[in-house]
N, C-alpha and C. Protein backbone atom coordinates (compact mmCIF):
# COMPACT_ATOMS: atom_id res chain seq x y z
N UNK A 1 0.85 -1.19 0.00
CA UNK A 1 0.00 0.00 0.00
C UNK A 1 0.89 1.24 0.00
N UNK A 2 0.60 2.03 0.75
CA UNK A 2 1.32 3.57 0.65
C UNK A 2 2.23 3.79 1.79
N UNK A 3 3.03 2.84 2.27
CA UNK A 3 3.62 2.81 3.44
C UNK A 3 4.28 4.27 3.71
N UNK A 4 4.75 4.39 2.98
CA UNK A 4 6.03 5.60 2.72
C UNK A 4 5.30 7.34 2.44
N UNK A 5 4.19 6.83 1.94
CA UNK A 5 3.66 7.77 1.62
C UNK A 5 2.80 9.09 2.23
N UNK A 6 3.36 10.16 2.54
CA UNK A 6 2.80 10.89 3.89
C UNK A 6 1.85 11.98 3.67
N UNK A 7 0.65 11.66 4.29
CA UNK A 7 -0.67 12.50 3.89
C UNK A 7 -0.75 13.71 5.06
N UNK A 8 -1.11 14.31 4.43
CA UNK A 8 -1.82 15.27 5.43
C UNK A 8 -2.97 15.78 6.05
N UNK A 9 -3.56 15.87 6.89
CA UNK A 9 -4.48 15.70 7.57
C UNK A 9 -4.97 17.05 7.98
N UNK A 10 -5.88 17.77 7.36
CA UNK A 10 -6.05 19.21 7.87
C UNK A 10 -7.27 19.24 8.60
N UNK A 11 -7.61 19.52 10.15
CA UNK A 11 -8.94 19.20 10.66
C UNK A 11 -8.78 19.78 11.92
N UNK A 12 -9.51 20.88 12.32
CA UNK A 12 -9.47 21.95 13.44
C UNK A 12 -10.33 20.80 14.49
N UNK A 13 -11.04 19.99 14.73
CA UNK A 13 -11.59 19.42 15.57
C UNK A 13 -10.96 18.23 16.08
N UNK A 14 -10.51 18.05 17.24
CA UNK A 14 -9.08 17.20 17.39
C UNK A 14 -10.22 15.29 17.70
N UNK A 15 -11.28 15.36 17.83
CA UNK A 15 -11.61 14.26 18.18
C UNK A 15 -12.27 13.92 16.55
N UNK A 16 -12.96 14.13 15.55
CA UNK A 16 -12.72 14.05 14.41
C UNK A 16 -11.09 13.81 13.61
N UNK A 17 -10.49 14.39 14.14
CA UNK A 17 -9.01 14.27 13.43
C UNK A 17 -8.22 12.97 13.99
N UNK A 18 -9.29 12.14 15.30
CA UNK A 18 -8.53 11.12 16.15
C UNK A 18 -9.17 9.91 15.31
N UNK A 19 -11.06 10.17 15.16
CA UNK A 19 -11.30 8.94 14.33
C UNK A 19 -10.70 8.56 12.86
N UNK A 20 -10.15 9.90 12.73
CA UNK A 20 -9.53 9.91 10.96
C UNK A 20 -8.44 9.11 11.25
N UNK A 21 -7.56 9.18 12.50
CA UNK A 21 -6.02 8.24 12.45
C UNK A 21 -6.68 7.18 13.08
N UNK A 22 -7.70 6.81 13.10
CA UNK A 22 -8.03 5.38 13.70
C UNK A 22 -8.61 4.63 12.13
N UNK A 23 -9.26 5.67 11.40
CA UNK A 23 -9.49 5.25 10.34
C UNK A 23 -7.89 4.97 8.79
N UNK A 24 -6.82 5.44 9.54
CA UNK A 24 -6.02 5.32 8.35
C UNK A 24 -5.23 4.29 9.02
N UNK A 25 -5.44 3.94 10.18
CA UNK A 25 -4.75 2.87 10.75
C UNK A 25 -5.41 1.52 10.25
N UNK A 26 -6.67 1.66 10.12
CA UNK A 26 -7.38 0.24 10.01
C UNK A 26 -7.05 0.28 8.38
N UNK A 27 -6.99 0.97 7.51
CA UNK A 27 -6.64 0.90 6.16
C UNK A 27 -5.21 0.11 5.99
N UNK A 28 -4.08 0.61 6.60
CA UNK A 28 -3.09 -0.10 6.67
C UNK A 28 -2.05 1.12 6.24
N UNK A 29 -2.98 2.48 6.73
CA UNK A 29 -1.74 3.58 5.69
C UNK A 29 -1.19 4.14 6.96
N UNK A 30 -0.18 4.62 7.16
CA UNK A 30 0.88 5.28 8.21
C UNK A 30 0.01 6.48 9.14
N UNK A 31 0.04 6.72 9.96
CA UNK A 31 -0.33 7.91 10.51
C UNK A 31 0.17 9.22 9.74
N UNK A 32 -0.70 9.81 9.57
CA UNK A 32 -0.79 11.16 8.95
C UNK A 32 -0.25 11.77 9.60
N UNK A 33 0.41 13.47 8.79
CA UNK A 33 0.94 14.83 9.51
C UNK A 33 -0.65 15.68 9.86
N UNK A 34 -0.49 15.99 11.01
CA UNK A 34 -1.92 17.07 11.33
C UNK A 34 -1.65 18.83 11.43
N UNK A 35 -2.71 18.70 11.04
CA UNK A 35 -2.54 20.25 11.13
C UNK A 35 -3.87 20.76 11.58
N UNK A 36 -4.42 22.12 12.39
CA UNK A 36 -5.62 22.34 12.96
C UNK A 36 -5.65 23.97 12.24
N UNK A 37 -5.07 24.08 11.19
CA UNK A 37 -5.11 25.46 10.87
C UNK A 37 -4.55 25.82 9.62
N UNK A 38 -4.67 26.90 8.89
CA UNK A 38 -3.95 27.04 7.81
C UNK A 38 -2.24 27.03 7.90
N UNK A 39 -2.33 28.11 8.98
CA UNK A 39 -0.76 27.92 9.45
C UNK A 39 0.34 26.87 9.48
N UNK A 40 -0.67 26.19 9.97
CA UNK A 40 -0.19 25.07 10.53
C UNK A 40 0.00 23.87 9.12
N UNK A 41 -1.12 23.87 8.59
CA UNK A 41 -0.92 23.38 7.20
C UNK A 41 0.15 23.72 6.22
N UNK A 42 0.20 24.48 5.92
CA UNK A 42 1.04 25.43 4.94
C UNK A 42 2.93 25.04 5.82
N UNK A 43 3.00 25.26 6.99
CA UNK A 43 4.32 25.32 7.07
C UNK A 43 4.66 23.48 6.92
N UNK A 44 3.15 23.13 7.43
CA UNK A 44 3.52 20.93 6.84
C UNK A 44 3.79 20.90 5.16
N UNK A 45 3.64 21.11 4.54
CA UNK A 45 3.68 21.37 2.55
C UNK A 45 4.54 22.14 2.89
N UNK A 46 5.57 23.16 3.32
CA UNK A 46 6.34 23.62 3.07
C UNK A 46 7.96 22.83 3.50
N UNK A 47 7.71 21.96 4.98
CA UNK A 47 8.55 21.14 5.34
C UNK A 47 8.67 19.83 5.18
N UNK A 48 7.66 19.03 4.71
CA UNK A 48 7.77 17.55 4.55
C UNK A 48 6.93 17.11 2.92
N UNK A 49 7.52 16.11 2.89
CA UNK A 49 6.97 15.10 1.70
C UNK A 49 5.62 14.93 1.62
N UNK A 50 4.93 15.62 1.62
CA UNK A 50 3.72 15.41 1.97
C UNK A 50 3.05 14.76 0.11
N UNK A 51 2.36 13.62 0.79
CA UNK A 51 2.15 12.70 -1.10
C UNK A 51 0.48 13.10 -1.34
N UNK A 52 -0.22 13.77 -0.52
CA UNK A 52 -1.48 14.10 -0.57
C UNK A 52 -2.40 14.58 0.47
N UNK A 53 -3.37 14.84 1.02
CA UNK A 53 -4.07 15.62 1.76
C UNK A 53 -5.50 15.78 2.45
N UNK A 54 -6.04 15.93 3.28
CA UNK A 54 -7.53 16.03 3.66
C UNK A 54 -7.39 17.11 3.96
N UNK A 55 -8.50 17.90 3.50
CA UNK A 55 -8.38 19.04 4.02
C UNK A 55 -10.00 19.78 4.20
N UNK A 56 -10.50 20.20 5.66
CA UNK A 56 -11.28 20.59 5.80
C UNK A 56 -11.57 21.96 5.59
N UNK A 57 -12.78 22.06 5.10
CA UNK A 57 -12.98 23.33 4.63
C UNK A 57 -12.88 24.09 5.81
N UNK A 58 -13.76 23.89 7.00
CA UNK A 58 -14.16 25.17 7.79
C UNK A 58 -12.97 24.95 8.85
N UNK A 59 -11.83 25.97 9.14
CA UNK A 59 -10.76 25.59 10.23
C UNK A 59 -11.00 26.80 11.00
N UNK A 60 -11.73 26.57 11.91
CA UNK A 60 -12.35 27.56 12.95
C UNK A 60 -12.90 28.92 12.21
N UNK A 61 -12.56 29.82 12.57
CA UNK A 61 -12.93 30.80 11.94
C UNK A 61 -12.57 31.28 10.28
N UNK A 62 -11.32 30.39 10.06
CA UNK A 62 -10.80 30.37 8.65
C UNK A 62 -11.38 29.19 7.79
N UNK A 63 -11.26 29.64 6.57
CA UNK A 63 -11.54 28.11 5.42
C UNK A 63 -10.23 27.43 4.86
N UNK A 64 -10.24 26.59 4.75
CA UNK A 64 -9.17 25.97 4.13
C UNK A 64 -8.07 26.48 2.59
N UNK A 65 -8.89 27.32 1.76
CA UNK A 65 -8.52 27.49 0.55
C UNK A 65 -6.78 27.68 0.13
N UNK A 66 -6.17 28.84 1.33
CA UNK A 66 -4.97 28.52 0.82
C UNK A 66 -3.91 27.59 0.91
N UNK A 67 -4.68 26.44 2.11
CA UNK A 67 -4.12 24.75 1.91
C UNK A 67 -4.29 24.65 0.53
N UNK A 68 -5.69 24.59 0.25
CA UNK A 68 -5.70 23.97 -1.47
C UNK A 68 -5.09 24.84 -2.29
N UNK A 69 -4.85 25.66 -2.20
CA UNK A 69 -3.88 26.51 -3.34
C UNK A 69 -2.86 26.06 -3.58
N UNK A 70 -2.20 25.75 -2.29
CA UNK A 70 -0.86 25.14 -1.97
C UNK A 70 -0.64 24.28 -2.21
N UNK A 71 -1.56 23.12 -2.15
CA UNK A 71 -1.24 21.80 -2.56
C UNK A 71 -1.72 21.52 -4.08
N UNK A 72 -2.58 22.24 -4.34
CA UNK A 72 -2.74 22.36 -6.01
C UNK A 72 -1.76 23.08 -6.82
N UNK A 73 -0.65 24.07 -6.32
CA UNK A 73 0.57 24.63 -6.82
C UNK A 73 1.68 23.41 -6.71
N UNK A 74 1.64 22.96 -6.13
CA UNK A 74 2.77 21.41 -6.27
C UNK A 74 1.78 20.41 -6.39
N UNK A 75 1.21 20.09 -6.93
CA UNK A 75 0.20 19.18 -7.52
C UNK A 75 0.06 18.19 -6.63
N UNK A 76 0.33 18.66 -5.67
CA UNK A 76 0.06 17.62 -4.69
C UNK A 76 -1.57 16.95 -4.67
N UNK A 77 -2.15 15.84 -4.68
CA UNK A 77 -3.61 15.43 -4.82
C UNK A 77 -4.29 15.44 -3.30
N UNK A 78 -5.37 16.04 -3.24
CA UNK A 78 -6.22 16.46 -1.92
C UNK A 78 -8.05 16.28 -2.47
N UNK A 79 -8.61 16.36 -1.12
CA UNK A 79 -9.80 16.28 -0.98
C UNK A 79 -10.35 17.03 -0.23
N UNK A 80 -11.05 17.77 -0.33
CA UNK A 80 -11.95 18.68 1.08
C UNK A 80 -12.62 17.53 1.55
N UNK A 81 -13.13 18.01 3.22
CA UNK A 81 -13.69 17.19 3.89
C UNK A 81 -14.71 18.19 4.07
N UNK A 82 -16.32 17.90 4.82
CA UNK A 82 -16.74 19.34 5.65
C UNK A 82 -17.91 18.80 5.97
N UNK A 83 -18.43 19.32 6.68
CA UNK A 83 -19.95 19.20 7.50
C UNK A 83 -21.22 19.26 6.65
N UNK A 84 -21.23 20.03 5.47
CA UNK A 84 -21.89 20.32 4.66
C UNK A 84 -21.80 21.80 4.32
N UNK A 85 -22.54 22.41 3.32
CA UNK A 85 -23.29 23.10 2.87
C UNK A 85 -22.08 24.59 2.66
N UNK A 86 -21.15 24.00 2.31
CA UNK A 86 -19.66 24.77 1.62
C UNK A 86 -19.85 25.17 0.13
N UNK A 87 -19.94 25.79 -0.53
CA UNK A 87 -19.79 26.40 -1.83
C UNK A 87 -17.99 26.02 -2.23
N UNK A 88 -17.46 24.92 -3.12
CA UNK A 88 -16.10 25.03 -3.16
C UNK A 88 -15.88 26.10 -4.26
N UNK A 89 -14.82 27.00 -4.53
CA UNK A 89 -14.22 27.95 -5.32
C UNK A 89 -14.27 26.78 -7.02
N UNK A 90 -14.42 28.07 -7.96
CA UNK A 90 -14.65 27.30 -8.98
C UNK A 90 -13.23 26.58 -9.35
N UNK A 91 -11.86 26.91 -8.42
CA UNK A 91 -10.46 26.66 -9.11
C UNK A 91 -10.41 25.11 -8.76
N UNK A 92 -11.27 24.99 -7.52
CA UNK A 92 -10.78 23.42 -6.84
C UNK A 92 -12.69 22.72 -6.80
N UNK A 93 -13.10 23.17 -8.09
CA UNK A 93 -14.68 22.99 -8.00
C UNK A 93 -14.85 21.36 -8.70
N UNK A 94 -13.44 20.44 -9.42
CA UNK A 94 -13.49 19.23 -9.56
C UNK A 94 -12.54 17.97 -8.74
N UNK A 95 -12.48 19.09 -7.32
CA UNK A 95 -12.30 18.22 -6.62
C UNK A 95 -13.35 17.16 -5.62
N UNK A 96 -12.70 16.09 -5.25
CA UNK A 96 -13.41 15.16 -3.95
C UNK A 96 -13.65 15.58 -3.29
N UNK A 97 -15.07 15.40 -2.35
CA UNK A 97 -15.85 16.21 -0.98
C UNK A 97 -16.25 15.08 -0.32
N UNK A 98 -15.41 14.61 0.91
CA UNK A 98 -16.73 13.94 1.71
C UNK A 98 -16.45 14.33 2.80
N UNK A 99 -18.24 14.02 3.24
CA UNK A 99 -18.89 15.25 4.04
C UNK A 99 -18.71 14.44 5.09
N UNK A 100 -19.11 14.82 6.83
CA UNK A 100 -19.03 14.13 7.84
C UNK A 100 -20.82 13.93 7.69
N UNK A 101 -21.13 12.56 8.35
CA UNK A 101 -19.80 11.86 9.18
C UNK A 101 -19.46 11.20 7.96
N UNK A 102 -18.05 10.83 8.60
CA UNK A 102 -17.31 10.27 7.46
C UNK A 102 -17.78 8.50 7.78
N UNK A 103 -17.57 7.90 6.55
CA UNK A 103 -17.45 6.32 6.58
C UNK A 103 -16.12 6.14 5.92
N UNK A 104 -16.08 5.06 6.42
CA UNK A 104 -14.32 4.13 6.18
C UNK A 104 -14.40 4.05 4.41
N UNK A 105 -15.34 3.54 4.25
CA UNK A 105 -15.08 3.19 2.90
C UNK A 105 -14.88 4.38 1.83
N UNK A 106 -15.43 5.62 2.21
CA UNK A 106 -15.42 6.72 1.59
C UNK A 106 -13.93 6.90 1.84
N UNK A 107 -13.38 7.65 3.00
CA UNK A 107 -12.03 7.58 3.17
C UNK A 107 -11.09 6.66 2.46
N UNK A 108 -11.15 5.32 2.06
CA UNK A 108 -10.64 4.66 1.48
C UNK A 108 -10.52 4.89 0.41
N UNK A 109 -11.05 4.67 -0.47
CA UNK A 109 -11.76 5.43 -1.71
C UNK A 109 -11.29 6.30 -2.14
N UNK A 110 -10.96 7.71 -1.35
CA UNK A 110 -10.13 9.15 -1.30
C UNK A 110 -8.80 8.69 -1.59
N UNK A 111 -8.16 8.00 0.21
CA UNK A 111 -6.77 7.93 -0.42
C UNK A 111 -6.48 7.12 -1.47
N UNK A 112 -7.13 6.11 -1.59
CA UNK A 112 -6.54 4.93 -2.28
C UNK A 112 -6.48 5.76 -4.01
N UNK A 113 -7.43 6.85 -4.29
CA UNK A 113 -7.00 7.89 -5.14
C UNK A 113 -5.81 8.34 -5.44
N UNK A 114 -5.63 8.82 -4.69
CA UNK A 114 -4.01 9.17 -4.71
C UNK A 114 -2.86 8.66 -5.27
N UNK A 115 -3.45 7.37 -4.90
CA UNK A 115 -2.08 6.41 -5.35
C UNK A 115 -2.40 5.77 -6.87
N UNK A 116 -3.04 5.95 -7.26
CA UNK A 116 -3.43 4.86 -8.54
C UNK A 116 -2.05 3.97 -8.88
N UNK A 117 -2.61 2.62 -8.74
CA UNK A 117 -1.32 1.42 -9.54
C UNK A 117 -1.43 1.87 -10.78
């Protein structure tokens, strides 16, 4: 699978962001880099290998967008996540959305995207 391969995890709600590493554990993929903020995102894509991304739209009072800028400027492959009822920007308007709650198989599905054999 994607042993090597290091995702990123963008999600301001830390007990949502706990079932997500319980969910990439049961997949068989490595624990993810987290981030709870744009900040915080942006300096992870700026310092590590990062091979792809979750990224929630609403990060407290901020939205996610200049994660996706960022990871769509190094083509890095990502997905918004979100609660619902987000309008995505028309630049990242053919990207993946799944909404909470999340299911395993959806998540699967996402990363296993990423990697195409």
């Amino acid at each position: 699978m994607a042993e090597d391969r290091l995702i990123l995890l963008v999600e301001d709600d830390v007990l949502i962001g706990m079932m997500l590493v319980d969910m990439f554990d049961a997949l068989g993929y490595p624990e993810p880099a987290q981030a709870t903020t744009n900040e915080e995102a942006l300096a992870a894509i700026a310092s590590q290998p990062v091979a792809g991304a979750l990224v929630d739209i609403n990060l407290g009072d901020e939205k996610g967008w200049p994660v996706a800028d960022a990871l769509a400027e190094r083509g890095i492959p990502f997905a918004f996540t979100s609660g619902g009822g987000d309008v995505i920007p028309a630049p990242h308007a053919s990207r993946k959305l799944v909404t909470k709650p999340f299911r395993i198989a959806e998540i699967e599905a996402v990363l296993n995207g990423f990697f195409p054999e």
